[in-house]
PDB file of N, CA and C in Angstrom:
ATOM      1  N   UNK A   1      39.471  10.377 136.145  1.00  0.00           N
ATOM      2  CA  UNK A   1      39.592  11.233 134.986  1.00  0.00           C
ATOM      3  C   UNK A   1      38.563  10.855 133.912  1.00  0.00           C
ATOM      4  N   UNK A   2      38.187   9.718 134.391  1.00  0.00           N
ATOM      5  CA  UNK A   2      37.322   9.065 132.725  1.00  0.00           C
ATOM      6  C   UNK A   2      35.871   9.332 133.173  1.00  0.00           C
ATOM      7  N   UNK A   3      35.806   9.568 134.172  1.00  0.00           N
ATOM      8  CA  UNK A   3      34.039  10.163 135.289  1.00  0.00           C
ATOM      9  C   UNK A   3      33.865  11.653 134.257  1.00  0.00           C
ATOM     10  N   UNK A   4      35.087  12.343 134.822  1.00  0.00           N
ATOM     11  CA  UNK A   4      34.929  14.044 134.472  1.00  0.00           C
ATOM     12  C   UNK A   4      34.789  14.116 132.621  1.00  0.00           C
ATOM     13  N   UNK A   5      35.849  13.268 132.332  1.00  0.00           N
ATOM     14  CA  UNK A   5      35.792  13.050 130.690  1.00  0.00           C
ATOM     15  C   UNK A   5      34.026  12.928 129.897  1.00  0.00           C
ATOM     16  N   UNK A   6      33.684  11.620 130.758  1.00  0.00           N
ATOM     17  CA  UNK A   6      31.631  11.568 130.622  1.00  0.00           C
ATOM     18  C   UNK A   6      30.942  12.785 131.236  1.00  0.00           C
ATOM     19  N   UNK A   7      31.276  13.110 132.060  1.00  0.00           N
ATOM     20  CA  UNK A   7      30.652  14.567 132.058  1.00  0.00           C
ATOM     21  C   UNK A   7      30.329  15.720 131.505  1.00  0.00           C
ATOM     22  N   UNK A   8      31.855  15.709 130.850  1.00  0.00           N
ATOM     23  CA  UNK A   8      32.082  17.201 129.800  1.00  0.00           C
ATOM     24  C   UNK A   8      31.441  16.565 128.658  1.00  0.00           C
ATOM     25  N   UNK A   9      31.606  15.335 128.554  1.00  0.00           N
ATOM     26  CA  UNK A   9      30.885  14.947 127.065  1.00  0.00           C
ATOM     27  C   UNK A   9      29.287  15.212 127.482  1.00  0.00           C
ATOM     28  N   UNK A  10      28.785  14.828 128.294  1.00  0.00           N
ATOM     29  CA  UNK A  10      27.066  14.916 128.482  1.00  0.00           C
ATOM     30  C   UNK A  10      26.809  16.075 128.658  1.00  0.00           C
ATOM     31  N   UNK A  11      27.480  17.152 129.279  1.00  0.00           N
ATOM     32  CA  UNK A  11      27.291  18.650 129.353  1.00  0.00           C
ATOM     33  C   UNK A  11      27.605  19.382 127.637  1.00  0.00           C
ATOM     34  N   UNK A  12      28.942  18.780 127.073  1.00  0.00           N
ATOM     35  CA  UNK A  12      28.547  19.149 125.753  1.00  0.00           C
ATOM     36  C   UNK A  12      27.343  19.333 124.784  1.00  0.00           C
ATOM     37  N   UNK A  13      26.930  17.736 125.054  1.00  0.00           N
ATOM     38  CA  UNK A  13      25.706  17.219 124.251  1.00  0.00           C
ATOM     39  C   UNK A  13      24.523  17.895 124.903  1.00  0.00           C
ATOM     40  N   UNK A  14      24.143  18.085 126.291  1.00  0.00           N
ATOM     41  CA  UNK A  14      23.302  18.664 126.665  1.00  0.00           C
ATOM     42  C   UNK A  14      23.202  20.263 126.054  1.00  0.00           C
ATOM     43  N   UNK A  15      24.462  20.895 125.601  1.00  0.00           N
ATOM     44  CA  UNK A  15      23.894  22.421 124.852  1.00  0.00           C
ATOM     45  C   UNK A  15      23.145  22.069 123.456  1.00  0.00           C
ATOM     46  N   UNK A  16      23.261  21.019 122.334  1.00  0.00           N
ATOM     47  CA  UNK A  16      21.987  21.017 121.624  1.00  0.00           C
ATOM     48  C   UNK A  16      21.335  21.074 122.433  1.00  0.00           C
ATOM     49  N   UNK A  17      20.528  20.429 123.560  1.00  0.00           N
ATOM     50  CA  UNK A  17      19.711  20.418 124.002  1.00  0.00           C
ATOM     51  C   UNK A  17      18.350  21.985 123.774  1.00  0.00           C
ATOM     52  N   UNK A  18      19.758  22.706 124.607  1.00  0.00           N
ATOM     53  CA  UNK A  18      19.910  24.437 125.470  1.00  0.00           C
ATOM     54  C   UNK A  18      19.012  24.910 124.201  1.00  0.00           C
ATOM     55  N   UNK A  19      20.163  24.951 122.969  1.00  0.00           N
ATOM     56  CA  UNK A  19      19.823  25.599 121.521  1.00  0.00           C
ATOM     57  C   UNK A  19      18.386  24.826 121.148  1.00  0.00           C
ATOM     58  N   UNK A  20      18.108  23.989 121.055  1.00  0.00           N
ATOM     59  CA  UNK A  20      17.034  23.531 120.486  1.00  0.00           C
ATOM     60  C   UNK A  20      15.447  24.157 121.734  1.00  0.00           C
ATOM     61  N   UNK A  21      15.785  23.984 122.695  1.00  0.00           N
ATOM     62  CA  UNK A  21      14.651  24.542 123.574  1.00  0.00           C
ATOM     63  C   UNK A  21      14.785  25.955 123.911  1.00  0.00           C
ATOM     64  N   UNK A  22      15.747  26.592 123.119  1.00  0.00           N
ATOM     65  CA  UNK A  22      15.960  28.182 123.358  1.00  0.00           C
ATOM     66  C   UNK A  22      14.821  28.298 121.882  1.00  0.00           C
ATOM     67  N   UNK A  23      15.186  27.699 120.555  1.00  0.00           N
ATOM     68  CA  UNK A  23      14.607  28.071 119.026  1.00  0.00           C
ATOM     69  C   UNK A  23      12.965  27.720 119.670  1.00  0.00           C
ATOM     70  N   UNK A  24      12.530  26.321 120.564  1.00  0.00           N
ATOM     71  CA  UNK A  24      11.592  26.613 120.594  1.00  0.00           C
ATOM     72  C   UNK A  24      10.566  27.466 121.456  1.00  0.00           C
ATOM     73  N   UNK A  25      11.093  28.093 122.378  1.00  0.00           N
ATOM     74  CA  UNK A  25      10.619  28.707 123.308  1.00  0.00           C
ATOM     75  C   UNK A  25      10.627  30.032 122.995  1.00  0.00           C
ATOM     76  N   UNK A  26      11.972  29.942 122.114  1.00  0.00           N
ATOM     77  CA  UNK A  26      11.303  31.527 121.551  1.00  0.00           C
ATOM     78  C   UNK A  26      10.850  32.200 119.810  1.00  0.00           C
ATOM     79  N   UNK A  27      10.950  31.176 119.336  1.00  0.00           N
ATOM     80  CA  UNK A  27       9.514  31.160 118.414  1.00  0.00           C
ATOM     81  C   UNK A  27       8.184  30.718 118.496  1.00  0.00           C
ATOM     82  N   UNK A  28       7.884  30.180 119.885  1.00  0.00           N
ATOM     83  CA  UNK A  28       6.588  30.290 119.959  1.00  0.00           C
ATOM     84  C   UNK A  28       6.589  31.310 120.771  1.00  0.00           C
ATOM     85  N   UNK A  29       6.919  31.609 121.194  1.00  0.00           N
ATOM     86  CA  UNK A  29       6.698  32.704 122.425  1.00  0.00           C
ATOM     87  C   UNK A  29       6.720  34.222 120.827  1.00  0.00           C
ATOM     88  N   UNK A  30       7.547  33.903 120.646  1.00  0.00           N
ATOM     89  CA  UNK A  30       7.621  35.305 119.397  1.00  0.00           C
ATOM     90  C   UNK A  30       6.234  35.950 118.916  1.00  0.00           C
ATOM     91  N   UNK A  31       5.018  34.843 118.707  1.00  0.00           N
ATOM     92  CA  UNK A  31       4.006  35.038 117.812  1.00  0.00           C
ATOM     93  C   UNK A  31       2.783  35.462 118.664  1.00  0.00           C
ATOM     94  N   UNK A  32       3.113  35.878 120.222  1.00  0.00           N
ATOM     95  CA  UNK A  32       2.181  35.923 121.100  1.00  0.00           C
ATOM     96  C   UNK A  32       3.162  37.561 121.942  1.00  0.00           C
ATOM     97  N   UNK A  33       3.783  37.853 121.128  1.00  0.00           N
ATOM     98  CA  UNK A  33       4.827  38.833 122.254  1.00  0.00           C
ATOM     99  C   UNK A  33       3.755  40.702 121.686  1.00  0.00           C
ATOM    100  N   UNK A  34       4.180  41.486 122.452  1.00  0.00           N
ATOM    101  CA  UNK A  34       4.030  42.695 121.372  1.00  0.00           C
ATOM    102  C   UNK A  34       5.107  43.359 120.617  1.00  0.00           C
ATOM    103  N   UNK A  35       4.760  44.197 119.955  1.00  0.00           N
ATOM    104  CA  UNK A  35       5.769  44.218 118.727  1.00  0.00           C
ATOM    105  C   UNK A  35       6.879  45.005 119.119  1.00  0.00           C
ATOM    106  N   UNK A  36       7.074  45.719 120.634  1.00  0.00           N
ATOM    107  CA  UNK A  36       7.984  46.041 120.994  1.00  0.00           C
ATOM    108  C   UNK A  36       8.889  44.956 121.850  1.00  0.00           C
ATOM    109  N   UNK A  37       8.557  43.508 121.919  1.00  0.00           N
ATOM    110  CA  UNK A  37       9.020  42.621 122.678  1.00  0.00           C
ATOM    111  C   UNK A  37       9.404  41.567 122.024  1.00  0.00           C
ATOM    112  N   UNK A  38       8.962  41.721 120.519  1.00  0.00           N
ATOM    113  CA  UNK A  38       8.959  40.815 119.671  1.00  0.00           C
ATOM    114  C   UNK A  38      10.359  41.201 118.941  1.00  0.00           C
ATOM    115  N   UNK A  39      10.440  42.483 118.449  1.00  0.00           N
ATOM    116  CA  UNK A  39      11.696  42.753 118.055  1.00  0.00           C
ATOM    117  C   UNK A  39      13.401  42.813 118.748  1.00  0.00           C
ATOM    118  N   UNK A  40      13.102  42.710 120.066  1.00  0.00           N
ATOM    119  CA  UNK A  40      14.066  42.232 120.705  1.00  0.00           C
ATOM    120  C   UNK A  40      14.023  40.804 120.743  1.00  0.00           C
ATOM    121  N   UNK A  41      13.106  39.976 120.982  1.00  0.00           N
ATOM    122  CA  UNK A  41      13.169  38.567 120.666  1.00  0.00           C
ATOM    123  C   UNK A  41      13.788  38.130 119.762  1.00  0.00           C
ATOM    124  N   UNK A  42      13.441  38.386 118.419  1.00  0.00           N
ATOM    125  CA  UNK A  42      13.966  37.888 117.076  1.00  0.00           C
ATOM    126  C   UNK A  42      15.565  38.721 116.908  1.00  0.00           C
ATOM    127  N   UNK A  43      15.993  39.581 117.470  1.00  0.00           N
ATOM    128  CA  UNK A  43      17.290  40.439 117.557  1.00  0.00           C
ATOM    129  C   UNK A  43      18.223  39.264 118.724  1.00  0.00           C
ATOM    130  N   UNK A  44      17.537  38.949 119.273  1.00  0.00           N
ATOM    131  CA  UNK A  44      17.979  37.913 120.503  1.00  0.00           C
ATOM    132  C   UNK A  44      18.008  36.711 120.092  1.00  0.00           C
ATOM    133  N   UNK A  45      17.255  35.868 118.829  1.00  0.00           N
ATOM    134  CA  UNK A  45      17.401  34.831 118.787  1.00  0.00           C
ATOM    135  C   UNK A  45      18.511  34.865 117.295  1.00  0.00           C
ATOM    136  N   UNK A  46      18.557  36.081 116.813  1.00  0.00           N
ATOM    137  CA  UNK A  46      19.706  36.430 115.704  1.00  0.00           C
ATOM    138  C   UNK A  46      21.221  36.318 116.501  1.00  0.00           C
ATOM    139  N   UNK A  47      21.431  36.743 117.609  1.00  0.00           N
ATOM    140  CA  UNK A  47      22.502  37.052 118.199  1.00  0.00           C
ATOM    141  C   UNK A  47      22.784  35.480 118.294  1.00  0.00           C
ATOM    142  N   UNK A  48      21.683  34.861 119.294  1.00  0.00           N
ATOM    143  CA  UNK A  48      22.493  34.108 120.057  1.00  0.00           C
ATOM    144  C   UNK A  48      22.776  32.408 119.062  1.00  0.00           C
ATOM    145  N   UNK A  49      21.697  32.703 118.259  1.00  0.00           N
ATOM    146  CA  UNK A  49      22.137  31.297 116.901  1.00  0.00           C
ATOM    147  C   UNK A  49      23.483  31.769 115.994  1.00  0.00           C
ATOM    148  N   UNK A  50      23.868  32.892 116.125  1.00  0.00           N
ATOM    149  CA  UNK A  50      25.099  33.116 115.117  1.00  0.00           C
ATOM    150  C   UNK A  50      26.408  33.225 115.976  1.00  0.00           C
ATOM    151  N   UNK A  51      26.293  33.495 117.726  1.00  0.00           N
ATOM    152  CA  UNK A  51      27.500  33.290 118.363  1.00  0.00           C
ATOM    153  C   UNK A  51      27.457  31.802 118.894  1.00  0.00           C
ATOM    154  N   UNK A  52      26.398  31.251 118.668  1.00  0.00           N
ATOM    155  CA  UNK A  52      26.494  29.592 118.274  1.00  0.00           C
ATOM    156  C   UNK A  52      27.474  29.416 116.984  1.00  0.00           C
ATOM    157  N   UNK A  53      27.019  29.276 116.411  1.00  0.00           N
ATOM    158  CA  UNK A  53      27.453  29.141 115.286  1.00  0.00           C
ATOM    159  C   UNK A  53      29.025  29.925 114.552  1.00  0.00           C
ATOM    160  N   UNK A  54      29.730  30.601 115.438  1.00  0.00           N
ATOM    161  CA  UNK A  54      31.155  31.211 115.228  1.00  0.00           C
ATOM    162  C   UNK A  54      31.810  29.676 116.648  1.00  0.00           C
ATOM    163  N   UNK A  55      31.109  29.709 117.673  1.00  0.00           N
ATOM    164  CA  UNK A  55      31.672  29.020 118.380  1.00  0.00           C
ATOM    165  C   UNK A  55      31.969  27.425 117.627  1.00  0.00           C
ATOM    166  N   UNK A  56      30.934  27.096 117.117  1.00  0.00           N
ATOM    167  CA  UNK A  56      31.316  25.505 116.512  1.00  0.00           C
ATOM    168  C   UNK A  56      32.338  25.706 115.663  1.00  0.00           C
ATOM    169  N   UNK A  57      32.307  26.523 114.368  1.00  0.00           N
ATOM    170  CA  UNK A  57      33.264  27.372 113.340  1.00  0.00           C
ATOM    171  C   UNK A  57      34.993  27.042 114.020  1.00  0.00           C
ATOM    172  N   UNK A  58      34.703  27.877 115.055  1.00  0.00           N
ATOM    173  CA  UNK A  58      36.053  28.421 115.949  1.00  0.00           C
ATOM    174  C   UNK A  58      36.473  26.776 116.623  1.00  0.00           C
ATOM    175  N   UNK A  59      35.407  25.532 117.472  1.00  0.00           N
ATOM    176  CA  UNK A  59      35.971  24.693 117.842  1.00  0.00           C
ATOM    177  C   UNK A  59      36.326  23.384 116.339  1.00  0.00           C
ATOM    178  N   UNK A  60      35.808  23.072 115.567  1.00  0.00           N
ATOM    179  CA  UNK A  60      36.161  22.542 114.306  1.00  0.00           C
ATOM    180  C   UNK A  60      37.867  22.981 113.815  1.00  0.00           C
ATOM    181  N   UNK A  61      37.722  24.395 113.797  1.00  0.00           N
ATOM    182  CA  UNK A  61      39.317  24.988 113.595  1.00  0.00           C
ATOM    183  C   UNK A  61      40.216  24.552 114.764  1.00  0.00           C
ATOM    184  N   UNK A  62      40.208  24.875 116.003  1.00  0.00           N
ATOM    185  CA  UNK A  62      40.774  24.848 116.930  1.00  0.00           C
ATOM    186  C   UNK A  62      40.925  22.815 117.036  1.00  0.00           C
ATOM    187  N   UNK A  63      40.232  22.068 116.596  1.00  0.00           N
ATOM    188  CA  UNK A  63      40.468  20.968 116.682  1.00  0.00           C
ATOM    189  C   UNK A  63      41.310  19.849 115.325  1.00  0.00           C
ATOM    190  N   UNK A  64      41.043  21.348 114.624  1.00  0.00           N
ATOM    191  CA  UNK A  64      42.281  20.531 112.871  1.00  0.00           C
ATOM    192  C   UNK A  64      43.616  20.970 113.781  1.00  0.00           C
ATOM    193  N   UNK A  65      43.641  22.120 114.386  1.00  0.00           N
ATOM    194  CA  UNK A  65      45.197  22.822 114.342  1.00  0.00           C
ATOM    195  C   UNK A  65      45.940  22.417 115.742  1.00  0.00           C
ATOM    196  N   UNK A  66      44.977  21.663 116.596  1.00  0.00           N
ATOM    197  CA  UNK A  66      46.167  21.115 117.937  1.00  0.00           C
ATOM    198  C   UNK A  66      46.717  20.292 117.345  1.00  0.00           C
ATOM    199  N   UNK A  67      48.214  19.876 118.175  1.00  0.00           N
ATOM    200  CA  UNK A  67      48.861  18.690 118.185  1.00  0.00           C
ATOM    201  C   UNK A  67      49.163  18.257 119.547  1.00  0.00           C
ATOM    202  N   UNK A  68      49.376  16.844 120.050  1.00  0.00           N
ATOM    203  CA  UNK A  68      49.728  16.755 121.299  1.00  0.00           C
ATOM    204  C   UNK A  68      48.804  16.891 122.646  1.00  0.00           C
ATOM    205  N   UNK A  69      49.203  15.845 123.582  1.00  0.00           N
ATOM    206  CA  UNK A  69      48.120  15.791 124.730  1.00  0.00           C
ATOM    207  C   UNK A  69      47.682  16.871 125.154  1.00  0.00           C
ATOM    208  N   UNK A  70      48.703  17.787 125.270  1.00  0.00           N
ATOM    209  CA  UNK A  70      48.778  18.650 126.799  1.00  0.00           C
ATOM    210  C   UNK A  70      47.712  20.276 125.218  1.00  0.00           C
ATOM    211  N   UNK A  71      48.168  20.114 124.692  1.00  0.00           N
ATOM    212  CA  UNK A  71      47.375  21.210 123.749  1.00  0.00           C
ATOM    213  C   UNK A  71      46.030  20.850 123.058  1.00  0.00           C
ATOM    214  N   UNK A  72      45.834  19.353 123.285  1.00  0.00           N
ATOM    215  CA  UNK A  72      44.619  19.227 123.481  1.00  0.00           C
ATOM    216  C   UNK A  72      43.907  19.211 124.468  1.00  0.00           C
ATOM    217  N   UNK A  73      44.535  19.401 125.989  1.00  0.00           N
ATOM    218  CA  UNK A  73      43.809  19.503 127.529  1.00  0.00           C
ATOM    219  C   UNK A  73      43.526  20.942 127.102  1.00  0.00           C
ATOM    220  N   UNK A  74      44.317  22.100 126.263  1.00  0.00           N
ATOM    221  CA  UNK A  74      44.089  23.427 126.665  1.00  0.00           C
ATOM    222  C   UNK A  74      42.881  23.505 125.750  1.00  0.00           C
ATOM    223  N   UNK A  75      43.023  23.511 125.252  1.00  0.00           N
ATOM    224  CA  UNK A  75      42.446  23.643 123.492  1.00  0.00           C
ATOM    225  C   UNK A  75      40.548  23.443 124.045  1.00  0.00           C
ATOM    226  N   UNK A  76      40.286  21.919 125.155  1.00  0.00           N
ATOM    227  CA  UNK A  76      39.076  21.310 125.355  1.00  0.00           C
ATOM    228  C   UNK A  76      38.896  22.192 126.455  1.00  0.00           C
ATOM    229  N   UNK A  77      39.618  22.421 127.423  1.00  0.00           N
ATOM    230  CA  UNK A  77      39.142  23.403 128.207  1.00  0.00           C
ATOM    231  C   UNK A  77      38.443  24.881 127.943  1.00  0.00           C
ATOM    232  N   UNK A  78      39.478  25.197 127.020  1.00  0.00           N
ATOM    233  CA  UNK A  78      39.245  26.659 126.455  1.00  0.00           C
ATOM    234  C   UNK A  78      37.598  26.942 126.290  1.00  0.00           C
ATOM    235  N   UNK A  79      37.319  25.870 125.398  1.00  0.00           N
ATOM    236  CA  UNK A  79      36.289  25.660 124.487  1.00  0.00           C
ATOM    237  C   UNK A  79      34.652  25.184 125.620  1.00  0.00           C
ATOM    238  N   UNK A  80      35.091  24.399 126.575  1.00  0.00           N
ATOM    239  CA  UNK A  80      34.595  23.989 127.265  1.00  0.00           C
ATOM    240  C   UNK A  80      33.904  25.572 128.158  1.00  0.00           C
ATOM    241  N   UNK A  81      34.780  25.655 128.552  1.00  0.00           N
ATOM    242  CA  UNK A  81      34.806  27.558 129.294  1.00  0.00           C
ATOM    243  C   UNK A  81      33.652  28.032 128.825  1.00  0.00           C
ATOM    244  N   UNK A  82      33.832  28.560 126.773  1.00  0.00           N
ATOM    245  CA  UNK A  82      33.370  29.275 126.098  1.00  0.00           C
ATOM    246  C   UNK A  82      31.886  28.762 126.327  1.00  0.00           C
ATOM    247  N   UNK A  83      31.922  27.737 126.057  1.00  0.00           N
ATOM    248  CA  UNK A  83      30.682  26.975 125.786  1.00  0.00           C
ATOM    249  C   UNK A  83      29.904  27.150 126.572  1.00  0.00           C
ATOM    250  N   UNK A  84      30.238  26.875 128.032  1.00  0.00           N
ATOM    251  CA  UNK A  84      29.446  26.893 129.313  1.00  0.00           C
ATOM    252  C   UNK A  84      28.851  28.512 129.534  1.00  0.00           C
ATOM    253  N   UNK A  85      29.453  29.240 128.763  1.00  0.00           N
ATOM    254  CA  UNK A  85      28.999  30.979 129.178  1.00  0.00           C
ATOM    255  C   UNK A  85      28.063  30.965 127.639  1.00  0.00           C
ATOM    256  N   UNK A  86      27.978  30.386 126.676  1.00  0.00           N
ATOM    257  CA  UNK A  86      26.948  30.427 125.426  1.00  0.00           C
ATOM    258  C   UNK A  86      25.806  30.072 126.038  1.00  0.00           C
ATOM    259  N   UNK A  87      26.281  28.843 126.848  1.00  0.00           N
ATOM    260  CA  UNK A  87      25.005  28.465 127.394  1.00  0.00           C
ATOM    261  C   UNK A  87      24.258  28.990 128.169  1.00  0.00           C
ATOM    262  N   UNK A  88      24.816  29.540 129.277  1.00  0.00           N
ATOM    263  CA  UNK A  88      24.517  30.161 130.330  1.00  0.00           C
ATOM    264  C   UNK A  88      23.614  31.528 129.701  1.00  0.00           C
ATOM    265  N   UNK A  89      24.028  31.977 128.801  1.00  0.00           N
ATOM    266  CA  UNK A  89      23.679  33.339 127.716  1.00  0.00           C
ATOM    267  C   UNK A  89      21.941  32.843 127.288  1.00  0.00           C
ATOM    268  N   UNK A  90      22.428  31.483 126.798  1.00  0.00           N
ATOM    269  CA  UNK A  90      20.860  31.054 125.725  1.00  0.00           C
ATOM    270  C   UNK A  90      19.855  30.622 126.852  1.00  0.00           C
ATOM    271  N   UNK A  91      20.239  29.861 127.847  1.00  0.00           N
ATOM    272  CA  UNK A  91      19.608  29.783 129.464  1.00  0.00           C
ATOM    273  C   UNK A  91      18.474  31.126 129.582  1.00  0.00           C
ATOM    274  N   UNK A  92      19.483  32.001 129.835  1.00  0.00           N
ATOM    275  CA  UNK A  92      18.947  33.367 130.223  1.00  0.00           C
ATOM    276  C   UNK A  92      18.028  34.059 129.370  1.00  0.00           C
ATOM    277  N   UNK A  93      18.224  33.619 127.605  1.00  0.00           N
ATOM    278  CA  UNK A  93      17.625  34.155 127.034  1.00  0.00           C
ATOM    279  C   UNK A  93      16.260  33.210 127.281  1.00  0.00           C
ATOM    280  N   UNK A  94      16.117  31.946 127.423  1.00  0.00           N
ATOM    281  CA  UNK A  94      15.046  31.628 127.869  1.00  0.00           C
ATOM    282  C   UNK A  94      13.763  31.790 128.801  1.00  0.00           C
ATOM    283  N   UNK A  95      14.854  32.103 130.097  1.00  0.00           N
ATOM    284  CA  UNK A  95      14.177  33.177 130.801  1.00  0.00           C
ATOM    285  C   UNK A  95      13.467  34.100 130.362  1.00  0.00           C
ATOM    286  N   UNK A  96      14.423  35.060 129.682  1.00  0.00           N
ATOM    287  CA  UNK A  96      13.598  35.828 129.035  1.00  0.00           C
ATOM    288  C   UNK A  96      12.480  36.208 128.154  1.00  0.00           C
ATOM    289  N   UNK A  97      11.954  34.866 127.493  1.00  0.00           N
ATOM    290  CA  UNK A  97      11.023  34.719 126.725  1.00  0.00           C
ATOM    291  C   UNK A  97       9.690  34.445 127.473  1.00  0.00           C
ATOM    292  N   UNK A  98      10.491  33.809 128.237  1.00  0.00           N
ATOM    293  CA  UNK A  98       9.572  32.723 129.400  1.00  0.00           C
ATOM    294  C   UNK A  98       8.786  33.853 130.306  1.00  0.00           C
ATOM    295  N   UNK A  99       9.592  34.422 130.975  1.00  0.00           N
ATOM    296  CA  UNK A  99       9.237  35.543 132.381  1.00  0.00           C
ATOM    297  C   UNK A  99       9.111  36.837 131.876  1.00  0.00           C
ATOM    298  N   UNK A 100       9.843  37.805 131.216  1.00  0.00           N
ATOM    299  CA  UNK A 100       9.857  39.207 130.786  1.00  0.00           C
ATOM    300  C   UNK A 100       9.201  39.174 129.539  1.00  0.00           C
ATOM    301  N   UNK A 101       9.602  38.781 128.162  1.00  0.00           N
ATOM    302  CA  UNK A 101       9.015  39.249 127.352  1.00  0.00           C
ATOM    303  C   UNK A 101       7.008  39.216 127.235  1.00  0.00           C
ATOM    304  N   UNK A 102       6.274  38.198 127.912  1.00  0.00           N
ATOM    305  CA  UNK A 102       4.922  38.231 127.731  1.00  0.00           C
ATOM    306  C   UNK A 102       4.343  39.408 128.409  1.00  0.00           C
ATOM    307  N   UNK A 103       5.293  39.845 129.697  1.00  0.00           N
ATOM    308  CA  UNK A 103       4.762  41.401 130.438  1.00  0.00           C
ATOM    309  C   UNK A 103       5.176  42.574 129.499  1.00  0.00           C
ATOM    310  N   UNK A 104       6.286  42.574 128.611  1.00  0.00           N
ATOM    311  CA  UNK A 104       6.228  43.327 127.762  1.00  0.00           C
ATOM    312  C   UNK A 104       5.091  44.155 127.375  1.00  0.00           C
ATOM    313  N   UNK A 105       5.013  45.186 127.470  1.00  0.00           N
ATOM    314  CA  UNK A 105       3.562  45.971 127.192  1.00  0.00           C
ATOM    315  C   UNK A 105       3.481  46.434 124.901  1.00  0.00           C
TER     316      UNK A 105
END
C-alpha cells in the first residue's frame, strides 16, 4: 500500500510538471503559429490553466471538509481520477501545439 501511496504522490507531482511544459510549449509555439491557429492556442491555453486552477480550488476544499480514513480514500481517489483526465487533456493539448497547430495554414 505504501509502493501505490509513492506513486500517486510522484504522478501527482509529475502534473506540475504536465502544466509547466504545456505553458511552455505553447507559448513558444504561439509566436510562430498563424493567426488562425494562434487563436485557438491562446483559447486552449485559457481553458486548460483555469480548469487547472478550479481543480486545485475544488481539491484544497475537498481536503478542509473530509473527516475520517475511509472519506479520505474517497475524497484522494476522486481527485486522483479528475486529475489524471486534466492531464491527459493538457498532454493532448501538447500534442497539439507540437503536431497540428504549425500545419495550421
Amino acid at each position: 500500500m505504501k509502493s501505490l501511496r509513492r506513486l500517486l504522490g510522484l504522478w501527482w507531482i509529475s502534473w506540475f510538471g504536465i502544466i509547466g511544459g504545456f505553458l511552455m510549449v505553447g507559448i513558444g509555439e504561439y509566436k510562430h503559429e498563424s493567426p488562425a491557429a494562434s487563436h485557438f492556442s491562446i483559447t486552449l491555453m485559457i481553458v486548460t490553466i483555469l480548469l487547472w486552477t478550479v481543480f486545485f480550488i475544488a481539491d484544497n476544499r475537498a481536503r478542509k471538509r473530509i473527516d475520517g480514513e475511509r472519506s479520505t480514500t474517497v475524497v484522494v481517489d476522486l481527485l486522483t481520477l479528475t486529475g489524471t483526465f486534466l492531464a491527459v487533456f493538457t498532454l493532448l493539448g501538447i500534442g497539439f501545439f507540437v503536431v497540428i497547430a504549425p500545419r495550421v495554414p
